[in-house]
Protein backbone atom coordinates (compact mmCIF):
# COMPACT_ATOMS: atom_id res chain seq x y z
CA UNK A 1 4.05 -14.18 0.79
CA UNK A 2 1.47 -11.88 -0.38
CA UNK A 3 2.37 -8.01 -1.04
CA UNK A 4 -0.32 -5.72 -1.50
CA UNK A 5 0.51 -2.32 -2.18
CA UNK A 6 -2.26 0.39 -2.30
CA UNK A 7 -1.45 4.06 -2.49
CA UNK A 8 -3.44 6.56 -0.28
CA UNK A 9 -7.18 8.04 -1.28
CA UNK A 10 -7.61 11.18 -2.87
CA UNK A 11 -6.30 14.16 -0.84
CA UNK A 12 -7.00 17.63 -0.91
CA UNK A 13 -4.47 20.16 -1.56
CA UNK A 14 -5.58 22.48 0.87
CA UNK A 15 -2.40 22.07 3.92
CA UNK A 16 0.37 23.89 5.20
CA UNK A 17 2.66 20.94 3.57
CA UNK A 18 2.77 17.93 1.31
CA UNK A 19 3.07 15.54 4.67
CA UNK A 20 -0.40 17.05 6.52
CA UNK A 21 -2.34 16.94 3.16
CA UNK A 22 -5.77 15.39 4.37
CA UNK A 23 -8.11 12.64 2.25
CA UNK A 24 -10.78 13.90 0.77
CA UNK A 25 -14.56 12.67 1.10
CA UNK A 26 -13.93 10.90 -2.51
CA UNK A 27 -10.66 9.63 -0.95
CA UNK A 28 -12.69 8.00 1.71
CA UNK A 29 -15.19 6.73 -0.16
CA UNK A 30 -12.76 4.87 -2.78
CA UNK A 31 -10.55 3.85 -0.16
CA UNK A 32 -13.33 1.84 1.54
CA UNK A 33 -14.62 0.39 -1.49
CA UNK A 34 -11.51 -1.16 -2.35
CA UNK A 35 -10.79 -2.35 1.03
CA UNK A 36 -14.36 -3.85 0.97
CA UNK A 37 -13.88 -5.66 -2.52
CA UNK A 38 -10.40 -6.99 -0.97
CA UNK A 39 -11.85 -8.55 2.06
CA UNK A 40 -13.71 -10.89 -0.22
CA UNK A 41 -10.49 -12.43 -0.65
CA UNK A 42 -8.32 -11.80 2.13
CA UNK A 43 -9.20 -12.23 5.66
CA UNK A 44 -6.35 -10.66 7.31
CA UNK A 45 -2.96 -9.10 7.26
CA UNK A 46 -0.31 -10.14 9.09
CA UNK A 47 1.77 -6.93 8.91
CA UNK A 48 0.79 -3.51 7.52
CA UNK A 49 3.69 -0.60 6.63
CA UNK A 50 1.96 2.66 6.00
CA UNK A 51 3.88 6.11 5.32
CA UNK A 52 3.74 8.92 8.39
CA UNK A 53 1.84 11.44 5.66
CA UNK A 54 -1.31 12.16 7.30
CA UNK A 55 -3.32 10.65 4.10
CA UNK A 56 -1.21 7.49 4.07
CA UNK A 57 -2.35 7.58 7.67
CA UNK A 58 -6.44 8.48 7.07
CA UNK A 59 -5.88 5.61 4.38
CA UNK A 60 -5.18 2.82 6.84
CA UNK A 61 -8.00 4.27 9.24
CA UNK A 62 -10.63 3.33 6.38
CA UNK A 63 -8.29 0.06 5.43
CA UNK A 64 -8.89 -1.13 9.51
CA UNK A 65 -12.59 -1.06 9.26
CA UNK A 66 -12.50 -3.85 6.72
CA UNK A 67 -9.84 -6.36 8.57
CA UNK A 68 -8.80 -7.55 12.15
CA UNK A 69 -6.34 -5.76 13.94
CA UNK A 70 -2.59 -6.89 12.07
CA UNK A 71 -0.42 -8.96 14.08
CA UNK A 72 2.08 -5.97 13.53
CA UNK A 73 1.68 -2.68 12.28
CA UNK A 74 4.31 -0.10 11.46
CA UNK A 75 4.61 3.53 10.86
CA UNK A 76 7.84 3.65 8.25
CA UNK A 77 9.59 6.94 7.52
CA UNK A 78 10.95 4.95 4.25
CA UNK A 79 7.54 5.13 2.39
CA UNK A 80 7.62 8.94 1.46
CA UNK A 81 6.61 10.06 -1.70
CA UNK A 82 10.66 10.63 -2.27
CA UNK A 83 11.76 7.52 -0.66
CA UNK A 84 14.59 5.51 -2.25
CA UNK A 85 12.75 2.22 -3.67
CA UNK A 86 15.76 0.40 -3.26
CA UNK A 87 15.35 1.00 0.65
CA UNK A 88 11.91 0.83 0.45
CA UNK A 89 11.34 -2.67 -1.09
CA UNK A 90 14.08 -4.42 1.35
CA UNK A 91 12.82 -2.67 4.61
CA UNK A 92 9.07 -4.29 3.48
CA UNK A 93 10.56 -7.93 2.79
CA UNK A 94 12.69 -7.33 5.55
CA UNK A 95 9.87 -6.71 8.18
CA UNK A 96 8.00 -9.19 6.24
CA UNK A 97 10.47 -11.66 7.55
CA UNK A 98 11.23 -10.18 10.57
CA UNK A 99 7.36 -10.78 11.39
CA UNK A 100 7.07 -13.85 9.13
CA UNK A 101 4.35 -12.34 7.88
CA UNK A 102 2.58 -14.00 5.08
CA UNK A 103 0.09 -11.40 4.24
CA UNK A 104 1.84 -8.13 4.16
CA UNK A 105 -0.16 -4.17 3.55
CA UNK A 106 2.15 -1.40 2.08
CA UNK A 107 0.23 2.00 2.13
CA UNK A 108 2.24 4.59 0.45
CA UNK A 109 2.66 6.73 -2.63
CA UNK A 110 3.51 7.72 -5.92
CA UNK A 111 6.08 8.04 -7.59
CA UNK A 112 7.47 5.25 -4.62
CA UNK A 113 4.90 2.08 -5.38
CA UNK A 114 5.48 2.10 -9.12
CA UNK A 115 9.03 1.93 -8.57
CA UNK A 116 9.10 -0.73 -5.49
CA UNK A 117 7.22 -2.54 -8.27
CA UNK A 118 9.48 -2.69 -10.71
CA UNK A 119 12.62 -2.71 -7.80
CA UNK A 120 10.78 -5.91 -6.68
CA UNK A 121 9.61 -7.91 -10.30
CA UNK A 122 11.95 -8.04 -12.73
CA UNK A 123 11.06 -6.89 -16.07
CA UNK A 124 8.45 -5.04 -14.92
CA UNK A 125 8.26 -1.14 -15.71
CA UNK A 126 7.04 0.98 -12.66
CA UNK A 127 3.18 1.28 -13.25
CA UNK A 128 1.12 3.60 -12.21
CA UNK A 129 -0.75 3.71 -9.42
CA UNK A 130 -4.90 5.41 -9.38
CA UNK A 131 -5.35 7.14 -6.03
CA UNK A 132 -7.06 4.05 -3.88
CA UNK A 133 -5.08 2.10 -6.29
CA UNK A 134 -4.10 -1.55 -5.15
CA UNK A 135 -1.60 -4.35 -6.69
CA UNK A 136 -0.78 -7.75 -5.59
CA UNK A 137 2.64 -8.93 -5.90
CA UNK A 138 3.17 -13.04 -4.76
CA UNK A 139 6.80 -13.77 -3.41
CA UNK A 140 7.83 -17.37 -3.81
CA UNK A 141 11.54 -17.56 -2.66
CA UNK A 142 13.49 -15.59 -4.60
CA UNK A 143 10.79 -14.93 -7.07
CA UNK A 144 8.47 -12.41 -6.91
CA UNK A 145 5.14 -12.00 -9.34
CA UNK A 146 2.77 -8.93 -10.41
CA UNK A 147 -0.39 -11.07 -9.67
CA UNK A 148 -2.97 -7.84 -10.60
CA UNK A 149 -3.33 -4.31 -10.10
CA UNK A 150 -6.55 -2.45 -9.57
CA UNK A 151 -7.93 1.06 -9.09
CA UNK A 152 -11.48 1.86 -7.55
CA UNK A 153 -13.03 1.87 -11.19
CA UNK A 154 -11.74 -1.53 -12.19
CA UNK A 155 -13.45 -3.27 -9.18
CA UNK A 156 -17.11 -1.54 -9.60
């Protein structure tokens, strides 16, 4: 299985709460550009998990433009910004299964991604993730690898 987990585009700060913050043009923009470069190389997902937040949300409306509908696609509540990673990580592979879904989207947020990372890869410390930022994690059995991680600036 193939993991990719991208956080949201660049939102503005300008909302009555953390959850209805919007993307920004910028946010748009970089979102599209890395969905663009990843369609070179994937041609579809087979399930996408994005978080309710309204930017996580705006984030998978510029993702869609790029890729065929998903066979499944999932608003989770466990992808919040605060969200156990623990919880997080086995709700995706469980889905993942679930659907038998061998390309699988995460759209979410920091602090949450870095630490599904390292909840999912062993050894791995919780990196950082660029707004628009993507990773690839490949799941072989029991073993799971940090393939690459990009941000809009590495793939221009």
């Amino acid at each position: 299985m193939q993991l990719f987990l991208m956080r949201h585009g660049e939102a503005s700060y300008l909302a009555h709460s953390d959850r209805e913050r919007t993307l920004t043009d910028t946010g748009r923009y970089h979102t599209g550009e890395v969905s663009n470069w990843l369609a070179k190389s994937v041609t579809e997902f087979d399930l996408v998990l994005v978080s309710p937040y309204l930017r996580a949300q705006q984030s998978w409306q510029e993702v869609s433009k790029h890729f065929p509908e998903p066979r499944k696609w999932i608003v989770l509540d466990d992808l919040t910004p605060s969200s156990d990673p623990s919880t997080a990580a086995d709700l995706t592979l469980a889905y993942a299964e679930q659907y038998k879904a061998d390309n699988v989207l995460v759209i979410a947020h920091m602090p949450l991604l870095g630490y599904m990372v390292s909840e999912l890869v062993r050894g791995v410390e919780p990196p950082l993730f660029a707004t628009s930022g993507l990773a690839l994690i490949d799941k072989h059995g029991e073993q799971c690898s940090l393939m690459w991680q990009h941000t809009p600036h590495s793939i221009s």
